[in-house]
Each structure stands twice: as structure tokens, then as C-alpha cells.
C-alpha atoms as a PDB file:
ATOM      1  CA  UNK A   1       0.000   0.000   0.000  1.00  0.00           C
ATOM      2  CA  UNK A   2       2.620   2.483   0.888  1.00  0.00           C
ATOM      3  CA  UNK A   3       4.683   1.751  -2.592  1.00  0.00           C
ATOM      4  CA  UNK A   4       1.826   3.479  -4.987  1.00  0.00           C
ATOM      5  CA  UNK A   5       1.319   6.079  -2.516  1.00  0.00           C
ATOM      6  CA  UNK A   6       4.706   6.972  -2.592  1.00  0.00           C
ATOM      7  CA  UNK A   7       4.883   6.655  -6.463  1.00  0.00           C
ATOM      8  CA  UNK A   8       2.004   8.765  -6.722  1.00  0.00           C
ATOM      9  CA  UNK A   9       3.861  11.446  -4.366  1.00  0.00           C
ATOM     10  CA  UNK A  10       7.094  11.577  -6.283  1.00  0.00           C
ATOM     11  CA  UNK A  11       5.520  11.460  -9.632  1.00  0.00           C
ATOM     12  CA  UNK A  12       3.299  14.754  -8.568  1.00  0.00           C
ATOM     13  CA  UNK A  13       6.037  16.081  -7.207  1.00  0.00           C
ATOM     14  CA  UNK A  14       8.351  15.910 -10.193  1.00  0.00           C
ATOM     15  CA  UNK A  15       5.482  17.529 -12.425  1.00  0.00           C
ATOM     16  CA  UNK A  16       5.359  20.158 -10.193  1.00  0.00           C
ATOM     17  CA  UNK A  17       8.998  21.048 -10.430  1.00  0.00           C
ATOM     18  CA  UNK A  18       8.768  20.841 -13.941  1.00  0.00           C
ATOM     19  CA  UNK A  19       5.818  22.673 -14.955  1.00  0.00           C
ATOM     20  CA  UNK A  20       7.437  25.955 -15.627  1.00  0.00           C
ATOM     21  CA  UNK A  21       5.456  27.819 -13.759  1.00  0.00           C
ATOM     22  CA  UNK A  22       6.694  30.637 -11.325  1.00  0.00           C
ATOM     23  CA  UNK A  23       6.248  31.883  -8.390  1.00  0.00           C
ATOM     24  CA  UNK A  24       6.868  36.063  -7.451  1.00  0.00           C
ATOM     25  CA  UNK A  25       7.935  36.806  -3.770  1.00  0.00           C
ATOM     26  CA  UNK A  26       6.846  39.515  -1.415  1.00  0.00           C
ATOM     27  CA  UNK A  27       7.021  39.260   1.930  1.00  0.00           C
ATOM     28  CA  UNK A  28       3.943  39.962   4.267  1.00  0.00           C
ATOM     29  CA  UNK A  29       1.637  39.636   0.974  1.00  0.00           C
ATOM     30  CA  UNK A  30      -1.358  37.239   1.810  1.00  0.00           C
ATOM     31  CA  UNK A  31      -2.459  34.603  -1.300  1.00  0.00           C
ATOM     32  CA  UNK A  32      -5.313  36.421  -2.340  1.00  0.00           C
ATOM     33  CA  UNK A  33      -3.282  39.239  -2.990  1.00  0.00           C
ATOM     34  CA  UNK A  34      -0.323  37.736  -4.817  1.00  0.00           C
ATOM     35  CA  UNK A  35      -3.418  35.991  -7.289  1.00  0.00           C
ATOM     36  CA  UNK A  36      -5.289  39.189  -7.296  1.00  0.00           C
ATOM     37  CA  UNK A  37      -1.956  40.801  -9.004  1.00  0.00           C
ATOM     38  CA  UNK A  38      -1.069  38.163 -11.035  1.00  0.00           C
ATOM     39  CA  UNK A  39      -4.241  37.925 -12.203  1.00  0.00           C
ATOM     40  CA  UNK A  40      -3.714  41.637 -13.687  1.00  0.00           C
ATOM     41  CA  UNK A  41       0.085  41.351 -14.560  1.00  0.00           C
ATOM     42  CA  UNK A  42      -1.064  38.193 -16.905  1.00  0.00           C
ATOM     43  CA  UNK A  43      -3.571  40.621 -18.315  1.00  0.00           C
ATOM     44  CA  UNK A  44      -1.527  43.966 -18.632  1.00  0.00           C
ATOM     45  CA  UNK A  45       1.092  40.907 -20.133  1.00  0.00           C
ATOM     46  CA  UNK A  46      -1.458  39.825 -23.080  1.00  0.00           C
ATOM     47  CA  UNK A  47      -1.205  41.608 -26.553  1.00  0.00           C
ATOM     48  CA  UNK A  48      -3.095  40.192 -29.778  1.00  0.00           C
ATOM     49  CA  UNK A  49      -3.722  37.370 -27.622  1.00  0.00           C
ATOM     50  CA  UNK A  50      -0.004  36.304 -26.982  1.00  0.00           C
ATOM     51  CA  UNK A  51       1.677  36.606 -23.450  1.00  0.00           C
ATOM     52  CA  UNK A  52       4.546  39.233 -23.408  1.00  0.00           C
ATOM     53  CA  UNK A  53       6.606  37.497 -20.153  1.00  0.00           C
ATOM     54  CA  UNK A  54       8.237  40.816 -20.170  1.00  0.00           C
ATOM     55  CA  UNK A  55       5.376  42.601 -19.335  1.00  0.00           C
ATOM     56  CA  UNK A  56       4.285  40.498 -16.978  1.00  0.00           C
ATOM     57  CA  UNK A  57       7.723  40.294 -15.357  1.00  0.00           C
ATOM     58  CA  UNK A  58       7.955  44.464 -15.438  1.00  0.00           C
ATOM     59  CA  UNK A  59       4.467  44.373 -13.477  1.00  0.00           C
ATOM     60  CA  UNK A  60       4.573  42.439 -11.057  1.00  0.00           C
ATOM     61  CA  UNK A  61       7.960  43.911 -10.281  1.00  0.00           C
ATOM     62  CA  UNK A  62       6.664  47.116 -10.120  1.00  0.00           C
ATOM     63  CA  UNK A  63       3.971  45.481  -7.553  1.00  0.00           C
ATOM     64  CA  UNK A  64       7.119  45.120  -5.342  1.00  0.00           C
ATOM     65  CA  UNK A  65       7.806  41.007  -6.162  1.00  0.00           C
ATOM     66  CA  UNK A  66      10.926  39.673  -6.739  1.00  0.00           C
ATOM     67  CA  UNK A  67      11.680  37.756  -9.442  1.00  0.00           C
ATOM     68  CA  UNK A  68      11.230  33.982  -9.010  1.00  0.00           C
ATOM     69  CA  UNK A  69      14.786  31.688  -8.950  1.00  0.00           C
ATOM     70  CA  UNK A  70      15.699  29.997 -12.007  1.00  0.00           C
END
């Protein structure tokens, strides 16, 4: 029984880490708040439809996050 559950926790685990997705830092900032701005960065970010990571980036920085580690 614990062998699946285990698999199961690695193999979630692994797509996590490898989903690409990022996460901004600001200290003190609850969760609501951190989706409530990247909720508008993403949209500021969007032009013709594509995402402009630039934008996005700019944004939120100027929200007062730090950019995620690479």
C-alpha cells in the first residue's frame, strides 16, 4: 500500500517542479493578494492574444515582487 502512494507522491512532485510555472515573492503579501496581481500582470502581459513574459515580469515587479529563482 505504501509503494503506490509513494509513487504517486514523487511522480506529482516531479510535475510540479517541472511545470514551468513561477512563483513572485513579497514578503507579508497574503495569497489572495499575490493571485489578485497576477491575475492583472497576466492581463496587462497579453497583446493580440499572446503573453509578453516581459510585461508580466515588469508588473509584477513594479507590484514590489521579486523575481522567481531559475
Amino acid at each position: 500500500m505504501k509503494t503506490p502512494l509513494l509513487a504517486c507522491a514523487l511522480a506529482c512532485g516531479m510535475l510540479a517542479g517541472c511545470s514551468g510555472g513561477s512563483i513572485y515573492g513579497k514578503p507579508g503579501v497574503t495569497y489572495s493578494q499575490w493571485r489578485r496581481d497576477d491575475a492583472e500582470c497576466r492581463e496587462a502581459g497579453r497583446s493580440d492574444g499572446r503573453s509578453d513574459a516581459d510585461a508580466y515580469l515588469r508588473c509584477m515587479q513594479g507590484r514590489g515582487y521579486g523575481e522567481p529563482p531559475r
